[in-house]
Protein backbone atom coordinates (compact mmCIF):
# COMPACT_ATOMS: atom_id res chain seq x y z
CA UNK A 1 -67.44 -146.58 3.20
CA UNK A 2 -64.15 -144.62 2.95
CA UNK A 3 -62.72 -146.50 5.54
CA UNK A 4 -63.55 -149.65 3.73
CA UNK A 5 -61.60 -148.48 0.78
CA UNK A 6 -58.88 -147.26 2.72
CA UNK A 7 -58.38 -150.73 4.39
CA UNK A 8 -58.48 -152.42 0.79
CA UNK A 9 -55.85 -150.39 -0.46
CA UNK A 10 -53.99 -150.88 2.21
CA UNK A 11 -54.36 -154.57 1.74
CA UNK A 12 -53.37 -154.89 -2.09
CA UNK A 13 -49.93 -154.38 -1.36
CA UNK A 14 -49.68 -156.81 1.24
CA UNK A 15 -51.35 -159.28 -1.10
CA UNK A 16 -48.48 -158.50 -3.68
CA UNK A 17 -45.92 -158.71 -0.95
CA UNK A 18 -46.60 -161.80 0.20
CA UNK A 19 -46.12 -163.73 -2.72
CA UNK A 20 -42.06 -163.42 -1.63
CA UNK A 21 -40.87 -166.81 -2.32
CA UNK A 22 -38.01 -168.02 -0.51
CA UNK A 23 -34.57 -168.41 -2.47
CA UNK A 24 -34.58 -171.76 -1.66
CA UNK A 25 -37.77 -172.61 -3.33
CA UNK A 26 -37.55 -170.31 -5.99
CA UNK A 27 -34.09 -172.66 -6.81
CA UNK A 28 -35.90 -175.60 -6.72
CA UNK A 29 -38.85 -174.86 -8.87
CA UNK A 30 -36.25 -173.03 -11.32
CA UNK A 31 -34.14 -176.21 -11.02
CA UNK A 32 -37.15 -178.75 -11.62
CA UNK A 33 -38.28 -177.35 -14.40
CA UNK A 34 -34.83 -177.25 -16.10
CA UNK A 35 -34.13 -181.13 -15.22
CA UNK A 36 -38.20 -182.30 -15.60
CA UNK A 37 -37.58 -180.34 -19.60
CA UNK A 38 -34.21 -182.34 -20.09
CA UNK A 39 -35.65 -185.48 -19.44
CA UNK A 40 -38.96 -185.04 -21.00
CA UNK A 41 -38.21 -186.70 -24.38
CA UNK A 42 -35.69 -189.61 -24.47
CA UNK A 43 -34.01 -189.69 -28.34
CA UNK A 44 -34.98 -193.02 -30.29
CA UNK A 45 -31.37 -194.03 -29.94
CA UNK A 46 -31.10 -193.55 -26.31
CA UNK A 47 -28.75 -196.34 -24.57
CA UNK A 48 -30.23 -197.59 -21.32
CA UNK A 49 -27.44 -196.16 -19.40
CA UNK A 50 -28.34 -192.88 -20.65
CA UNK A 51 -32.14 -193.60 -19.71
CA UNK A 52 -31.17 -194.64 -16.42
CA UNK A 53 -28.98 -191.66 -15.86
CA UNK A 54 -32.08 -189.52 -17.01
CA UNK A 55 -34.27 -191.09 -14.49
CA UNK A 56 -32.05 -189.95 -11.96
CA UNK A 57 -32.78 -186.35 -13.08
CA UNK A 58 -36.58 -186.84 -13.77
CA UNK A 59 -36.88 -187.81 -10.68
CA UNK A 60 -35.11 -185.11 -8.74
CA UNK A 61 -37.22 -182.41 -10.91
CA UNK A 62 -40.33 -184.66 -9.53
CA UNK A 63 -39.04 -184.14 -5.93
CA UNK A 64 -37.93 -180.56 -6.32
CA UNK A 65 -41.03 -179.33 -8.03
CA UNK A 66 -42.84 -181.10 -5.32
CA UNK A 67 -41.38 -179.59 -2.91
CA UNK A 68 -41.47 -175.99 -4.11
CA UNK A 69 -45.53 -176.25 -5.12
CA UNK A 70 -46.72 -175.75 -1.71
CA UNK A 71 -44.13 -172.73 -0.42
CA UNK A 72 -45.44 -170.98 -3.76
CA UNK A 73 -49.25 -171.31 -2.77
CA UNK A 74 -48.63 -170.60 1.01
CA UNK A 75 -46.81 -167.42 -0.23
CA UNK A 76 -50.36 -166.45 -2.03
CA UNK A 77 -50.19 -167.75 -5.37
CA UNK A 78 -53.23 -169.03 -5.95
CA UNK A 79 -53.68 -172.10 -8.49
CA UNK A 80 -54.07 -169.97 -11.56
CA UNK A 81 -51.20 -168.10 -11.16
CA UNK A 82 -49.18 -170.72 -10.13
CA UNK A 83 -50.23 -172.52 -13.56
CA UNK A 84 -49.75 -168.94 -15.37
CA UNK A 85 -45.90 -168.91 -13.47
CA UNK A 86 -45.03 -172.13 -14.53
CA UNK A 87 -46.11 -172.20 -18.06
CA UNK A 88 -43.84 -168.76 -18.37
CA UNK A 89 -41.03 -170.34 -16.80
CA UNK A 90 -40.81 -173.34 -19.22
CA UNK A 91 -40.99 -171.36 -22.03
CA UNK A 92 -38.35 -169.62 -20.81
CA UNK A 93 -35.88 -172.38 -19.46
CA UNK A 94 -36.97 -174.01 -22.60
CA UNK A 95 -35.47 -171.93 -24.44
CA UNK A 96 -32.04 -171.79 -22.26
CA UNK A 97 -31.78 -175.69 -21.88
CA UNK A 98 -33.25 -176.69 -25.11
CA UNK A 99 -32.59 -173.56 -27.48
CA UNK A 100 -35.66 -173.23 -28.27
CA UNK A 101 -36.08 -169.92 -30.25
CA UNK A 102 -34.22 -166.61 -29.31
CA UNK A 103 -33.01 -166.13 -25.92
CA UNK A 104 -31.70 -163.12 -23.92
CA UNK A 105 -32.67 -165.48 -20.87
CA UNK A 106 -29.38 -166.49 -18.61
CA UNK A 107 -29.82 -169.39 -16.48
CA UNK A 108 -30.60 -168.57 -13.50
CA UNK A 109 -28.63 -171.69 -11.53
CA UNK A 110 -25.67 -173.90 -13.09
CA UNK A 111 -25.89 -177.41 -13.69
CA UNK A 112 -23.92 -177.97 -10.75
CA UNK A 113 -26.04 -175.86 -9.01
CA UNK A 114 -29.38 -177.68 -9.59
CA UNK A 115 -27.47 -181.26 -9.09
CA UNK A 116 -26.43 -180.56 -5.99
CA UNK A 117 -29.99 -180.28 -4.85
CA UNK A 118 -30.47 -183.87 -5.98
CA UNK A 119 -27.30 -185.12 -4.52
CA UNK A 120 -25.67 -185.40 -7.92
């Protein structure tokens, strides 16, 4: 029995551990949200030109989102607190890309920065 304790605290810190996310899809999810929250609501007066320049970007949150999902799960989040991470990182980018409410948030990536992953 003591050994069976000792083995599952050994094993809680390798649970926490491997829930390491790459840079590179830590970027991308960071970057996906910021673009998928600037293109979420086209104004009323919105030219096509501007909608079509949106699309662009709602797009490349689409694919960068998409492609960050799956490195977050194999890393060991499981659905729920991949749900719980994202809904805590869009408030947060919300409220640098948006400003919404009081931030002491920086962005994490530049505008160029996330572009560039969407060959802008």
């Amino acid at each position: 029995m003591l050994r069976l304790i000792a083995v599952a605290l050994v094993l809680v810190p390798a649970v926490a551990l491997a829930q390491d996310i790459p840079p590179a899809a830590a970027k991308d999810m960071w970057c996906g949200t910021a673009f998928m929250l600037m293109t979420r609501d086209a104004p009323a007066d919105a030219t096509t030109g501007k909608i079509a320049s949106a699309k662009v970007y709602a797009e490349g949150a689409d694919m960068l989102i998409q492609r960050a999902l799956p490195i977050y799960l194999e890393a060991g989040f499981t659905d729920a607190a991949l749900a719980s991470y994202r809904e805590k990182l869009e408030a947060s980018i919300d409220r640098i890309v948006n400003g919404a409410g009081p931030t002491s948030d920086e962005a994490a990536y530049s505008f160029q920065d996330c572009s560039a992953l969407i060959g802008q």
